[in-house]
N, C-alpha and C. Protein backbone atom coordinates (compact mmCIF):
# COMPACT_ATOMS: atom_id res chain seq x y z
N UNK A 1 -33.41 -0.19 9.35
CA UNK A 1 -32.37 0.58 8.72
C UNK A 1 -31.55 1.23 9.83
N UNK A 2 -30.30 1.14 9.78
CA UNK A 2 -29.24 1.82 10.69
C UNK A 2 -28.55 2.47 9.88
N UNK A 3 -28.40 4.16 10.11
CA UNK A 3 -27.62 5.33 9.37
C UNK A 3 -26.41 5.16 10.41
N UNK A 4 -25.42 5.28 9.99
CA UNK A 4 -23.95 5.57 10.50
C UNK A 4 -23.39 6.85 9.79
N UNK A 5 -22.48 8.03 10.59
CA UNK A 5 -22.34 8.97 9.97
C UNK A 5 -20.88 9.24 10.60
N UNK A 6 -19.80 8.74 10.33
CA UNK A 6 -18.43 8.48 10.69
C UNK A 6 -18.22 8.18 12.03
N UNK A 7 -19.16 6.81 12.22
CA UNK A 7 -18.99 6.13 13.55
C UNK A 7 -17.75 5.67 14.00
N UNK A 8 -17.47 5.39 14.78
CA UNK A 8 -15.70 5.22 15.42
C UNK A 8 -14.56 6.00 15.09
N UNK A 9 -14.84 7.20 14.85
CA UNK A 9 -13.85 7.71 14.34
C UNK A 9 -12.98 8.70 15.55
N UNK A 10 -13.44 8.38 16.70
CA UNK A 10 -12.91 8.44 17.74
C UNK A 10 -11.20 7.46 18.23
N UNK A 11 -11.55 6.28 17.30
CA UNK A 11 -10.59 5.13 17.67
C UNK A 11 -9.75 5.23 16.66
N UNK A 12 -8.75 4.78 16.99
CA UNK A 12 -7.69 4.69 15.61
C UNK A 12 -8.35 4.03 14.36
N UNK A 13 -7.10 3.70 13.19
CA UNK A 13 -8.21 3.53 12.21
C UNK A 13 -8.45 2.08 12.04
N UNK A 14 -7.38 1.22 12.50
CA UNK A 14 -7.50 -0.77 12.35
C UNK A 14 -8.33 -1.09 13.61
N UNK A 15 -8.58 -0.40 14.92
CA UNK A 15 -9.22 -0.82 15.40
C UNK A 15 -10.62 -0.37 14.96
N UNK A 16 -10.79 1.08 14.62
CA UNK A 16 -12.21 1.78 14.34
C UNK A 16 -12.86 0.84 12.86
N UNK A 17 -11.75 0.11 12.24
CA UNK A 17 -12.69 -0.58 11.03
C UNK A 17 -13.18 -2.12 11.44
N UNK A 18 -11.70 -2.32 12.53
CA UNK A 18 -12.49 -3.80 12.88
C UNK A 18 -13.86 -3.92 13.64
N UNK A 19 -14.39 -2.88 14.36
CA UNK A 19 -15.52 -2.67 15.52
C UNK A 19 -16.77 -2.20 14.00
N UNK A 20 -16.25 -1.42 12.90
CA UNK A 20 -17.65 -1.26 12.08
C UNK A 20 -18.05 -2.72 11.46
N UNK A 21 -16.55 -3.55 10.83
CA UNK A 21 -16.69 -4.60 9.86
C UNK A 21 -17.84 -5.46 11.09
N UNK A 22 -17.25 -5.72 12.38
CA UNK A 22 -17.98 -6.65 12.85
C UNK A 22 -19.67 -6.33 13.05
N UNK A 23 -19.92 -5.06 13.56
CA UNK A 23 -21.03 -4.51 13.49
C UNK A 23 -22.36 -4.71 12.18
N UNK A 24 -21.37 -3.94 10.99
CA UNK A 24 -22.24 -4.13 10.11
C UNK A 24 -22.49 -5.43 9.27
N UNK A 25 -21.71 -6.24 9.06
CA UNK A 25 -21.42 -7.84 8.88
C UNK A 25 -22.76 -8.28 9.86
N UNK A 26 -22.55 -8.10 10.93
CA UNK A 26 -23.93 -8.94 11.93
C UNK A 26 -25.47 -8.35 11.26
N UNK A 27 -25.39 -6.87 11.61
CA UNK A 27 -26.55 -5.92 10.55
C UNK A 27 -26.84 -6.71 9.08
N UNK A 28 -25.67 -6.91 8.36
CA UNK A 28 -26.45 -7.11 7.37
C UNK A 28 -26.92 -9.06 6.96
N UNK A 29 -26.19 -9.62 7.85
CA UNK A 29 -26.68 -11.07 8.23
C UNK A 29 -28.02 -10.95 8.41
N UNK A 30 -28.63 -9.79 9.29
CA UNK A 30 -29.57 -9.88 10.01
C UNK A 30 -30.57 -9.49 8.92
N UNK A 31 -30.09 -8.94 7.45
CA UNK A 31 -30.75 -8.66 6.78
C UNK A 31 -31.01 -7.19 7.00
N UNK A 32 -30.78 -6.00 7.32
CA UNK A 32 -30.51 -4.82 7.74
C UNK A 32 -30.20 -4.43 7.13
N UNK A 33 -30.90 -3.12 6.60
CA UNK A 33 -30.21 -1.82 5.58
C UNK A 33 -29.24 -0.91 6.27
N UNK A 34 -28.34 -1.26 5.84
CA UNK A 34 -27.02 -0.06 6.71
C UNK A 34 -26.54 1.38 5.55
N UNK A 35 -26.65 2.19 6.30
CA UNK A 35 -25.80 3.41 5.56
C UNK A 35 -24.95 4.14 6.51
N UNK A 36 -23.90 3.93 5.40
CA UNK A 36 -22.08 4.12 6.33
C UNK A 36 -21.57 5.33 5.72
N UNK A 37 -21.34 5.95 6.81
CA UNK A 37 -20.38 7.37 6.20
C UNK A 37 -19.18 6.85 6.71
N UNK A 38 -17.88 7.19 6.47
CA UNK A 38 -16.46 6.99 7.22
C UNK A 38 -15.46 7.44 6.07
N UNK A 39 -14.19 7.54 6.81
CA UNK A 39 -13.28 8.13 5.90
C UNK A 39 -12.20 7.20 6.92
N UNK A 40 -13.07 6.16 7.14
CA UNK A 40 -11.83 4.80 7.70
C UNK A 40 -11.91 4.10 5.81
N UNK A 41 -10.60 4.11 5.52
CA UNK A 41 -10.43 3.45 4.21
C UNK A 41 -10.18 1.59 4.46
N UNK A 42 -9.31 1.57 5.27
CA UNK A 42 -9.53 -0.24 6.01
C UNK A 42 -10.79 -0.74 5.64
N UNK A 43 -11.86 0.18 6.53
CA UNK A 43 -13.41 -0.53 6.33
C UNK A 43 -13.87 -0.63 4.99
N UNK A 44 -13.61 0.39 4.48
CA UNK A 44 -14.55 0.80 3.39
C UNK A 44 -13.97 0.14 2.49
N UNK A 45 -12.92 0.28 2.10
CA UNK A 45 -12.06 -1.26 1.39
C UNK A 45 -12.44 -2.72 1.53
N UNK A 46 -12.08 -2.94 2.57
CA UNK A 46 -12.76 -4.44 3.41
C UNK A 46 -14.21 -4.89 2.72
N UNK A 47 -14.70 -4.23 3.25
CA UNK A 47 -16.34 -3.97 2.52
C UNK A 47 -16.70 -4.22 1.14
N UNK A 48 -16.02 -3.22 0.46
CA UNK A 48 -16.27 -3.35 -1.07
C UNK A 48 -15.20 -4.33 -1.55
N UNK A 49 -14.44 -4.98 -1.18
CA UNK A 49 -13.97 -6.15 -1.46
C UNK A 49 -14.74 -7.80 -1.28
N UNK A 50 -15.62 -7.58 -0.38
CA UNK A 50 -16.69 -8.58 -0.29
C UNK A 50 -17.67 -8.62 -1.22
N UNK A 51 -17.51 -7.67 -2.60
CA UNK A 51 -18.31 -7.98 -3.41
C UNK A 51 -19.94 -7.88 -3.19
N UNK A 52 -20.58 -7.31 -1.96
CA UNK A 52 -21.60 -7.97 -1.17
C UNK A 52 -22.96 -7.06 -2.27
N UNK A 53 -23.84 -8.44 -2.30
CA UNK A 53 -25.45 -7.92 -3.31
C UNK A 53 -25.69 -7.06 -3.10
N UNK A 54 -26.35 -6.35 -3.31
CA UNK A 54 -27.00 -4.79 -3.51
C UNK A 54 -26.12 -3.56 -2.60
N UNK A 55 -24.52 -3.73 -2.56
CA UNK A 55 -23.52 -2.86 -2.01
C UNK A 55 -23.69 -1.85 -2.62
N UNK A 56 -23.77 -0.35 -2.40
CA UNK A 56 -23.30 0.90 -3.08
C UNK A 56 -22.69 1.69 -2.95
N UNK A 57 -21.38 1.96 -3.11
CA UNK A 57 -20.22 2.74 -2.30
C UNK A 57 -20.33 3.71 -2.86
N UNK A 58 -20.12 5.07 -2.76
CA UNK A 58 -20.61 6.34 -3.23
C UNK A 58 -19.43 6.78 -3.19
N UNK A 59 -19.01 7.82 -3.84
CA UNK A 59 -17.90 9.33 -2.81
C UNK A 59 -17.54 10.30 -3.54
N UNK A 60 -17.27 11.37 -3.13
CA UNK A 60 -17.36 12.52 -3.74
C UNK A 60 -16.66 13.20 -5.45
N UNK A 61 -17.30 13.44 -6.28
CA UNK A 61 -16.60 13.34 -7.46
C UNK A 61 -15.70 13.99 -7.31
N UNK A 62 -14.15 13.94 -8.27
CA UNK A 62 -13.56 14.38 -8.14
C UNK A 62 -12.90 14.28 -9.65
N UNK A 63 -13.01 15.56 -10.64
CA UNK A 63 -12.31 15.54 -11.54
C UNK A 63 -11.03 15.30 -11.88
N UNK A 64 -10.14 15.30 -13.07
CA UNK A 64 -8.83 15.02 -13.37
C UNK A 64 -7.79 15.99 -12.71
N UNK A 65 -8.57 17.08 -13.08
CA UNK A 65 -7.47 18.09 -12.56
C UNK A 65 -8.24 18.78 -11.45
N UNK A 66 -8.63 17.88 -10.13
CA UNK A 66 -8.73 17.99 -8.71
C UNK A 66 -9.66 18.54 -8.30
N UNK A 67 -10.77 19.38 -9.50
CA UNK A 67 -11.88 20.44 -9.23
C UNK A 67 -12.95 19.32 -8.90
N UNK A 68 -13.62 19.68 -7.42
CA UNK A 68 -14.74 19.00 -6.90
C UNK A 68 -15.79 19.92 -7.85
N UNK A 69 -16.96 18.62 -7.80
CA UNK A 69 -18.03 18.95 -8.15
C UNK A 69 -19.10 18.86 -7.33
N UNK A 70 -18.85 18.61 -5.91
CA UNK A 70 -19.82 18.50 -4.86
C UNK A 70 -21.18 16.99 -5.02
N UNK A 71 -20.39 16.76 -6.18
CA UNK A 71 -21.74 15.61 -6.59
C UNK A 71 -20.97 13.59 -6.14
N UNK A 72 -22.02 12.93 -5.94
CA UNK A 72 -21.56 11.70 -5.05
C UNK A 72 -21.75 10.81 -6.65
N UNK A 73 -21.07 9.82 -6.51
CA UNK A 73 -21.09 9.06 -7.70
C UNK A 73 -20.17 7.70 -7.24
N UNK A 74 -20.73 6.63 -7.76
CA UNK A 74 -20.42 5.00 -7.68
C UNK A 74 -18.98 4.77 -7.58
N UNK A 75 -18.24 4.37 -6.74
CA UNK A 75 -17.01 4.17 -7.09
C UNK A 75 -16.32 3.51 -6.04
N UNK A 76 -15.01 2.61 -6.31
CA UNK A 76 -14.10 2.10 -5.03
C UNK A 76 -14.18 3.16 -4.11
N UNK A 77 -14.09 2.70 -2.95
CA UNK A 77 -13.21 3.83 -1.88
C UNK A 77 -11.77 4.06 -2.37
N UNK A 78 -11.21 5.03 -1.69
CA UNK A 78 -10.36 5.40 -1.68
C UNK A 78 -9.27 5.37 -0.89
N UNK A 79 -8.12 5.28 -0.97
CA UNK A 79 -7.06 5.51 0.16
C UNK A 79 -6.27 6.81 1.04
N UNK A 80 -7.56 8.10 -0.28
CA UNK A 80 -7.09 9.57 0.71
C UNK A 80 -8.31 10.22 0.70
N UNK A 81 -8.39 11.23 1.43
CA UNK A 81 -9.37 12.25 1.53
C UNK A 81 -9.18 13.16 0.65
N UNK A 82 -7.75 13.61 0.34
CA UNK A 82 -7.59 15.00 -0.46
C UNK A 82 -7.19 15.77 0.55
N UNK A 83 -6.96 15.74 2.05
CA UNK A 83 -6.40 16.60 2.50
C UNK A 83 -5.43 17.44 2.95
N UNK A 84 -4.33 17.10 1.57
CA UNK A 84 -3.09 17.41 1.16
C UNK A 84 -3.71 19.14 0.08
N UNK A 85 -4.94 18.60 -0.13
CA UNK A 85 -5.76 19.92 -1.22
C UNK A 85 -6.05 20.98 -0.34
N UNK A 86 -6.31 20.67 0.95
CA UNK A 86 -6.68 21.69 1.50
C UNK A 86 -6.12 22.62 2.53
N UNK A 87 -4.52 21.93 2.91
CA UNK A 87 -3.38 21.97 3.20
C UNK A 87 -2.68 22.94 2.28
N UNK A 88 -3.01 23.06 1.12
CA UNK A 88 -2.61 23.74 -0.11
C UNK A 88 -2.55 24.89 -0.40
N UNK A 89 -4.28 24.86 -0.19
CA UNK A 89 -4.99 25.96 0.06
C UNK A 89 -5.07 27.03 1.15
N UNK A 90 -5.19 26.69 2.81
CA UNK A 90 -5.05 27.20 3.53
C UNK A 90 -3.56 27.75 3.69
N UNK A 91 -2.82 27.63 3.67
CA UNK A 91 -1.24 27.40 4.23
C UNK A 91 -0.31 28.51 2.44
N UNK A 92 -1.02 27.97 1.94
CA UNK A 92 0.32 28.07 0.57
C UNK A 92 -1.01 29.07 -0.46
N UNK A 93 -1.83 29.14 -0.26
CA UNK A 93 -3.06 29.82 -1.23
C UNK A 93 -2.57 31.44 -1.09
């Protein structure tokens, strides 16, 4: 088992998803349990577009009208963080 906890996020984001896709692609060839944190959406897209057996993409709930519930639940990735919400908050609250 290999835990990842927003690995490459040092690198931009098309290069930081191409260095995880290739990584974990070999990992899970190899038959390897991987767990990926990232808020690279490229990857995490990429990924759950491969349809791949026993995949589980998680991420943070997020009600209709924007109230987190701190709780993780099954779902596509996403293409934002929300940190236009917290921009909101700090700045304009």
């Amino acid at each position: 088992m290999v835990l990842f906890n927003e690995s490459f996020a040092a690198t931009n984001e098309r290069e930081g998803s191409e260095i995880a896709r290739q990584i974990v692609s070999a990992l899970i060839e190899k038959r390897i349990k991987v767990f990926f944190v990232t808020h690279q959406y490229e990857f995490a897209h990429g990924m759950h577009g491969k349809n791949l057996k026993g995949a589980l993409f998680l991420r943070a709930e997020r009600l209709l009208d924007g109230e987190r519930t701190f709780k993780l639940v099954e779902g596509a990735p996403l293409a934002t963080g929300y940190a236009e919400d917290l921009y909101r908050e700090i700045f304009e609250g």
